[in-house]
Each structure stands twice: as C-alpha cells, then as structure tokens.
PDB file of N, CA and C in Angstrom:
ATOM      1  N   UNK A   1     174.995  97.855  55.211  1.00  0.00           N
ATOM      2  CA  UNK A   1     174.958  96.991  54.039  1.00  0.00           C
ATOM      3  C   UNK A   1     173.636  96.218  54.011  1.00  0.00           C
ATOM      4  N   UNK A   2     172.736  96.448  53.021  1.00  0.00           N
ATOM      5  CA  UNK A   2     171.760  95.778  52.479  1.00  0.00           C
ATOM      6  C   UNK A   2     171.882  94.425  52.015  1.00  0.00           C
ATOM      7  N   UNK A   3     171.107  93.478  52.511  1.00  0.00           N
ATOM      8  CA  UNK A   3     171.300  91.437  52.201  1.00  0.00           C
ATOM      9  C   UNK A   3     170.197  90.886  51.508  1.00  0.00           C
ATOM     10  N   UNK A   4     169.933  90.502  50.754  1.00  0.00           N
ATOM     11  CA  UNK A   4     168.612  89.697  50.560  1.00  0.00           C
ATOM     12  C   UNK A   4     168.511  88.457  51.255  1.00  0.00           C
ATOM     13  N   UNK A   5     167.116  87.819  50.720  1.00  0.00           N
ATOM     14  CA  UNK A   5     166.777  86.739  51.462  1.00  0.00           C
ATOM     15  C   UNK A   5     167.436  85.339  50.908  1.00  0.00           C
ATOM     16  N   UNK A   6     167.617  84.177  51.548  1.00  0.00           N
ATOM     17  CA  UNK A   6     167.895  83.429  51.017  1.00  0.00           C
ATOM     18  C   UNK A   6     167.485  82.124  51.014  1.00  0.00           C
ATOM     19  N   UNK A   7     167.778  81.013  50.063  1.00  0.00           N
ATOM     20  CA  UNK A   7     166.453  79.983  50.768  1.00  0.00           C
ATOM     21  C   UNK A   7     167.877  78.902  51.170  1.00  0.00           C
ATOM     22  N   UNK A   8     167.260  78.101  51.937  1.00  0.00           N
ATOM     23  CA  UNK A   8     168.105  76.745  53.001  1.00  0.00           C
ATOM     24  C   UNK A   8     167.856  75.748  51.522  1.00  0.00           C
ATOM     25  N   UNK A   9     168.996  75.220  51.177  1.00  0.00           N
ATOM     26  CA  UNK A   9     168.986  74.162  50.274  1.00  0.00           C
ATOM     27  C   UNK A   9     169.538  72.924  50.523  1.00  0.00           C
ATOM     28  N   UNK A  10     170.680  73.061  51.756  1.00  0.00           N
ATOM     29  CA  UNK A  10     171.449  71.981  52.475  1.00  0.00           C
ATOM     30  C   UNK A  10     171.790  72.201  53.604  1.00  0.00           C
ATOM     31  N   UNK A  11     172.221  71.776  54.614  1.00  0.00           N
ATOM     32  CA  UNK A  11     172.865  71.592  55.833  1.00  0.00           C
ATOM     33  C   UNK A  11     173.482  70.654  55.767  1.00  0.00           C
ATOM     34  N   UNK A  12     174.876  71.042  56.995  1.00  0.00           N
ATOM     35  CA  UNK A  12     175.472  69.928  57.313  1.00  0.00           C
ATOM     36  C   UNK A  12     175.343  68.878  58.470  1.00  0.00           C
ATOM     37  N   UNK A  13     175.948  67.953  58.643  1.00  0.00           N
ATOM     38  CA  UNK A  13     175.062  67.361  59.213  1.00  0.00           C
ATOM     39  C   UNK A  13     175.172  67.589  60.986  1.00  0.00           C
ATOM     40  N   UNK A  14     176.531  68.786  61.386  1.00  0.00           N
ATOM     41  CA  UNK A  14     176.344  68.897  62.490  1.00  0.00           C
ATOM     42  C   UNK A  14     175.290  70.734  62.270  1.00  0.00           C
ATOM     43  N   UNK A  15     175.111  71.150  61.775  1.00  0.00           N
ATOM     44  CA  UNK A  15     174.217  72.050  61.574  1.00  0.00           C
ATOM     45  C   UNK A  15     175.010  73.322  61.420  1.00  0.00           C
ATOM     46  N   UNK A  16     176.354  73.596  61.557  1.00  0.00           N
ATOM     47  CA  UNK A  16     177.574  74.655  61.299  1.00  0.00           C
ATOM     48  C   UNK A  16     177.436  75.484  59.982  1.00  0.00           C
ATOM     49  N   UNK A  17     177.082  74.494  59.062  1.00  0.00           N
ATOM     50  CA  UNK A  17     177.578  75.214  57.470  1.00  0.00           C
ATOM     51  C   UNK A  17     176.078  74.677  56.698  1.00  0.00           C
ATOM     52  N   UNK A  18     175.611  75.524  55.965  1.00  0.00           N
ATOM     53  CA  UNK A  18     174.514  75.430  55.639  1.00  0.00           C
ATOM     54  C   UNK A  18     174.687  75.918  53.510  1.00  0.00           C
ATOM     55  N   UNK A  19     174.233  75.385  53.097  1.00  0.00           N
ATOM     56  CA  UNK A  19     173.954  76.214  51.548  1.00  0.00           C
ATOM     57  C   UNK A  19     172.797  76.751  51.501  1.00  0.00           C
ATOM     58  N   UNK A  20     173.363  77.912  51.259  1.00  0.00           N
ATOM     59  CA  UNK A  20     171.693  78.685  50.706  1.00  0.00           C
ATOM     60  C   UNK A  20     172.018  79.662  49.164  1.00  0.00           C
ATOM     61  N   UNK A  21     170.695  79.225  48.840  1.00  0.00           N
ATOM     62  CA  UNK A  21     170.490  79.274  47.487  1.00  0.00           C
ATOM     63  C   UNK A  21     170.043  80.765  46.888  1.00  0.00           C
ATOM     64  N   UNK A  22     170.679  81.996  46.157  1.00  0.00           N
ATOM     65  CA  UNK A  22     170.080  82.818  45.451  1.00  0.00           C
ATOM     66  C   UNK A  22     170.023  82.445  44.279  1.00  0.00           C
ATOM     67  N   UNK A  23     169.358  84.241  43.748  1.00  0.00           N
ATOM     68  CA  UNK A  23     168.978  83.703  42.463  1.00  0.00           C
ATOM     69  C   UNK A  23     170.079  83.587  41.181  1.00  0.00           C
ATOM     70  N   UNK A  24     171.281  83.558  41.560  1.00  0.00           N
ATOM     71  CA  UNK A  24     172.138  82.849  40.465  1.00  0.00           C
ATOM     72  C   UNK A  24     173.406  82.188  41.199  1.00  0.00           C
ATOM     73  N   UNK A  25     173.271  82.241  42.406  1.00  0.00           N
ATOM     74  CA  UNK A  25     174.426  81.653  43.169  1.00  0.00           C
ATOM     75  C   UNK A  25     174.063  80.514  44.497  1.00  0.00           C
ATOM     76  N   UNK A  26     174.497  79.754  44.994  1.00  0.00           N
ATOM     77  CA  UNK A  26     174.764  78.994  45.709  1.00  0.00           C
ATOM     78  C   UNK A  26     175.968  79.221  46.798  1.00  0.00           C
ATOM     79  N   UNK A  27     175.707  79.497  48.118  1.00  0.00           N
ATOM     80  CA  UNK A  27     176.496  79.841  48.883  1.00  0.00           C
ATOM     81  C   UNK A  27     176.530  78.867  50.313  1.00  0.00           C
ATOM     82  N   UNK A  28     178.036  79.277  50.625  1.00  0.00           N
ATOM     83  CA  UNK A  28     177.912  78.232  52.263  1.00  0.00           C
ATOM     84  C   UNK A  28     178.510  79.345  53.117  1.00  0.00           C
ATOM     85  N   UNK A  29     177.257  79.332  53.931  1.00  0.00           N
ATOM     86  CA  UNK A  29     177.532  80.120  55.204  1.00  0.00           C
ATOM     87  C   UNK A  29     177.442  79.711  56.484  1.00  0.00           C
ATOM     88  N   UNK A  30     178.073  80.202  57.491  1.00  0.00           N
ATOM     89  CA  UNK A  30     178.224  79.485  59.079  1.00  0.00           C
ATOM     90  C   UNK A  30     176.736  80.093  59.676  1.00  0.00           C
ATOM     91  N   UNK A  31     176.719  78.512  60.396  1.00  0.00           N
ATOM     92  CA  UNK A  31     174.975  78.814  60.946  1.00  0.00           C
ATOM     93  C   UNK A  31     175.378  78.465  62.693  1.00  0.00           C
ATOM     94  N   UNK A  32     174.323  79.415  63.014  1.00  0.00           N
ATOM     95  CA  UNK A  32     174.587  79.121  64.914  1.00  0.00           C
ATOM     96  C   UNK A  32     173.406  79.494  65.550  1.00  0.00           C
ATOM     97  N   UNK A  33     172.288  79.193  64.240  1.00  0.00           N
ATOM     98  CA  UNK A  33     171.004  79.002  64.768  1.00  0.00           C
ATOM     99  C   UNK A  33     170.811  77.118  64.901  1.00  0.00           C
ATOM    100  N   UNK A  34     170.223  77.191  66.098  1.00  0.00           N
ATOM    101  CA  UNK A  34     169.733  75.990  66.495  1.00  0.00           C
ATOM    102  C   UNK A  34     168.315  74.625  65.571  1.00  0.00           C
ATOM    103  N   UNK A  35     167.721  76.356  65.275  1.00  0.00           N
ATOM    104  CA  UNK A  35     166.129  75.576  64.758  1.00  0.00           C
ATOM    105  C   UNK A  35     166.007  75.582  63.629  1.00  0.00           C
ATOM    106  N   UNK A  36     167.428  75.711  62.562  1.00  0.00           N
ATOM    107  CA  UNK A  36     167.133  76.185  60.860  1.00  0.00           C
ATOM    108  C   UNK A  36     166.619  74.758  60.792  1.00  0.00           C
ATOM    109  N   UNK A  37     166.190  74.838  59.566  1.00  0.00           N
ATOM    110  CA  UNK A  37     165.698  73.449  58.454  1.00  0.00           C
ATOM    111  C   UNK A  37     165.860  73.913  56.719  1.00  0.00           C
ATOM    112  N   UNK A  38     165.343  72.911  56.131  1.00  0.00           N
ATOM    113  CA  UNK A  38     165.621  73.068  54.771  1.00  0.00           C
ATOM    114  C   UNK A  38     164.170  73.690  54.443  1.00  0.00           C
ATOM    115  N   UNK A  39     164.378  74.548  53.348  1.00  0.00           N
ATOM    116  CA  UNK A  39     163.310  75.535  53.078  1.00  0.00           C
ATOM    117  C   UNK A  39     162.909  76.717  53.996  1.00  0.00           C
ATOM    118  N   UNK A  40     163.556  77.009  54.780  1.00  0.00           N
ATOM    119  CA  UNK A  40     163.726  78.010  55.653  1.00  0.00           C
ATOM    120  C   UNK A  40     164.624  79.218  54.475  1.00  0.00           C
ATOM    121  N   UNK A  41     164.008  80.804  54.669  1.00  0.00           N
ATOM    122  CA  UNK A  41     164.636  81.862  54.210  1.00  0.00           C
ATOM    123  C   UNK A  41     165.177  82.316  55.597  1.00  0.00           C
ATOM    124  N   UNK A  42     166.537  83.331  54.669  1.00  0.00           N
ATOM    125  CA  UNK A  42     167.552  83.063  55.857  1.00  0.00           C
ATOM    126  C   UNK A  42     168.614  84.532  55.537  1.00  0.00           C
ATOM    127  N   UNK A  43     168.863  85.310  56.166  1.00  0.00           N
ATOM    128  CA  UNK A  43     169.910  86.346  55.718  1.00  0.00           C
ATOM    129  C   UNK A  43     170.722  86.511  56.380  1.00  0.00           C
ATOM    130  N   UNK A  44     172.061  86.519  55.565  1.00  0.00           N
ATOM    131  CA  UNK A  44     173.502  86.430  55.511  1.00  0.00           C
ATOM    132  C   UNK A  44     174.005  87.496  55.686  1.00  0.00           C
ATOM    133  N   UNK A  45     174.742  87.722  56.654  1.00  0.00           N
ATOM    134  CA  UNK A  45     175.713  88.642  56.939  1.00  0.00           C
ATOM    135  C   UNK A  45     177.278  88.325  56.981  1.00  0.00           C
ATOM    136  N   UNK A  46     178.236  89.032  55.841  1.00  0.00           N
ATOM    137  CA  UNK A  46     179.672  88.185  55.810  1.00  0.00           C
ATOM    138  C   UNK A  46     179.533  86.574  56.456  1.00  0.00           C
ATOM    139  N   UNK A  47     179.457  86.318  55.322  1.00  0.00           N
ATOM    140  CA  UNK A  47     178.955  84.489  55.848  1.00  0.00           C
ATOM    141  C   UNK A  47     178.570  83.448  56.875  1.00  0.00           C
ATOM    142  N   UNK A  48     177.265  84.582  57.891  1.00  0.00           N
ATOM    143  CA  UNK A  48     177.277  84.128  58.589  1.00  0.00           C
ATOM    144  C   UNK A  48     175.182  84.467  58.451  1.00  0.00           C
ATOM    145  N   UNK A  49     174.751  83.545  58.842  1.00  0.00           N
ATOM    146  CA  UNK A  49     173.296  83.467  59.430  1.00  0.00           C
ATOM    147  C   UNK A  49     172.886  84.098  60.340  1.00  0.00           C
ATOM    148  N   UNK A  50     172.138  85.241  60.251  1.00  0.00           N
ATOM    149  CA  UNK A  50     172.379  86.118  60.991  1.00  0.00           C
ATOM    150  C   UNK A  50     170.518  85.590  61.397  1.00  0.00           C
ATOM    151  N   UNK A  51     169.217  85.451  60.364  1.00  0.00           N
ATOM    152  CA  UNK A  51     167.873  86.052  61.363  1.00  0.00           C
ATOM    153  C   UNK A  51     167.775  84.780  59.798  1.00  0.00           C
ATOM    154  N   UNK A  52     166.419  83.754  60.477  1.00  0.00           N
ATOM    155  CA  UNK A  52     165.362  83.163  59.578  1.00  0.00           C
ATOM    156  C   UNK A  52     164.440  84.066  59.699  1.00  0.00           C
ATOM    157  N   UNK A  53     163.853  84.050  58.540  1.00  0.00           N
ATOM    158  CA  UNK A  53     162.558  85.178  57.821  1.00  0.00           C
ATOM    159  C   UNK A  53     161.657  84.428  57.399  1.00  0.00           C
ATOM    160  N   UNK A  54     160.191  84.894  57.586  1.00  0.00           N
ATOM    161  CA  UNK A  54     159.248  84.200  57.142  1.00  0.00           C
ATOM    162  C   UNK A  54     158.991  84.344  55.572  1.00  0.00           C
ATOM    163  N   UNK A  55     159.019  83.180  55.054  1.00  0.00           N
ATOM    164  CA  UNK A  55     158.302  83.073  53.418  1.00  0.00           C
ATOM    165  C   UNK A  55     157.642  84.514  53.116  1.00  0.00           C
ATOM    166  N   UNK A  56     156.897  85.129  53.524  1.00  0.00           N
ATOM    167  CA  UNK A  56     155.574  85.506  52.836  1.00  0.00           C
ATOM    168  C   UNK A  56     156.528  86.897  53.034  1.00  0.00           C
ATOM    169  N   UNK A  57     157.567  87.227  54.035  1.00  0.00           N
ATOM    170  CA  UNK A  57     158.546  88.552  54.143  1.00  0.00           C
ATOM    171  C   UNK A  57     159.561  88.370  53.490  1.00  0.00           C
ATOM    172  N   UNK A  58     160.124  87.582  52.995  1.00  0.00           N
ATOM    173  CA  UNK A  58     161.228  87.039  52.172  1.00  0.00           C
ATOM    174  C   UNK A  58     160.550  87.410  50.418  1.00  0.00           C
ATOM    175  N   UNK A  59     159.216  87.032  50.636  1.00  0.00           N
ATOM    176  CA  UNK A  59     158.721  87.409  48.910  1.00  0.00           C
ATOM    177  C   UNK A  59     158.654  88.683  48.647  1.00  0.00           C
ATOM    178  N   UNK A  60     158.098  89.194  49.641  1.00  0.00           N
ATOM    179  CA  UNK A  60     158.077  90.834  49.682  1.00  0.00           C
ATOM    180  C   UNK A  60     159.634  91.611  49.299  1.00  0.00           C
ATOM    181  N   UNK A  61     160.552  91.270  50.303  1.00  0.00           N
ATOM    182  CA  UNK A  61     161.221  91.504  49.618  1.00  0.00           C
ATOM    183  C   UNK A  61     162.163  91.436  48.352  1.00  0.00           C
ATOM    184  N   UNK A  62     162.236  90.052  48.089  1.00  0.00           N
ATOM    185  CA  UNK A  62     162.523  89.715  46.918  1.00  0.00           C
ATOM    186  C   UNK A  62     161.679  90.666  45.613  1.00  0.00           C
ATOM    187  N   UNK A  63     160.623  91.078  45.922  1.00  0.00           N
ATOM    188  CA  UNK A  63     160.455  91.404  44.786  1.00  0.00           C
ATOM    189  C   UNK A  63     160.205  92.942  44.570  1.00  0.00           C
ATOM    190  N   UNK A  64     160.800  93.713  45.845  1.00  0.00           N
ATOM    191  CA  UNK A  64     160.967  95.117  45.862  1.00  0.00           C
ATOM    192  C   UNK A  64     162.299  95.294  45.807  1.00  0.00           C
TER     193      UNK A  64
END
C-alpha cells in the first residue's frame, strides 16, 4: 500500500497522537517517534507514524 506525505500540524502534549494535515483532510495518528515537531512531513501507516521525511522529498513526491 502506497501513503503520501504528510505535514505535522499538532501534537499532543505527551507526544502519542499527533494531527497531520493532507490536502483535504486532517488526521490523528499514533506517534512513537521521539524527535517529531510541528512542520515536520511524516507518513502514515494504518494510523500510525511510521518515517519523518525531508521537505524537499515530501515535495517531490507530492507532486508525482
């Protein structure tokens, strides 16, 4: 199964559940990365945070 990228729009405040933002949806997925932040791209696997991606690989794909 193919995921796109996604961007960090919120966290909580113990760092578990995170929103990340596509391009027509808003989602909360379980995070059990240590080092996310906000504005971090991020891909989701069945609602879970699977790998942060760098910006400039996140555009790439977004737009292929």
């Amino acid at each position: 199964m193919l995921t796109k990228p996604g961007l960090v729009v919120g966290i909580h405040k113990d760092k578990s559940t995170v929103l990340v933002q596509y391009d027509t949806e808003t989602v909360t997925a379980q995070n059990m990365l240590k080092d996310i932040k906000l504005g971090d791209y991020v891909m989701v696997l069945d609602g879970v945070i699977i790998q942060i991606i760098p910006e400039r690989t996140a555009d790439k794909m977004m737009k292929s």
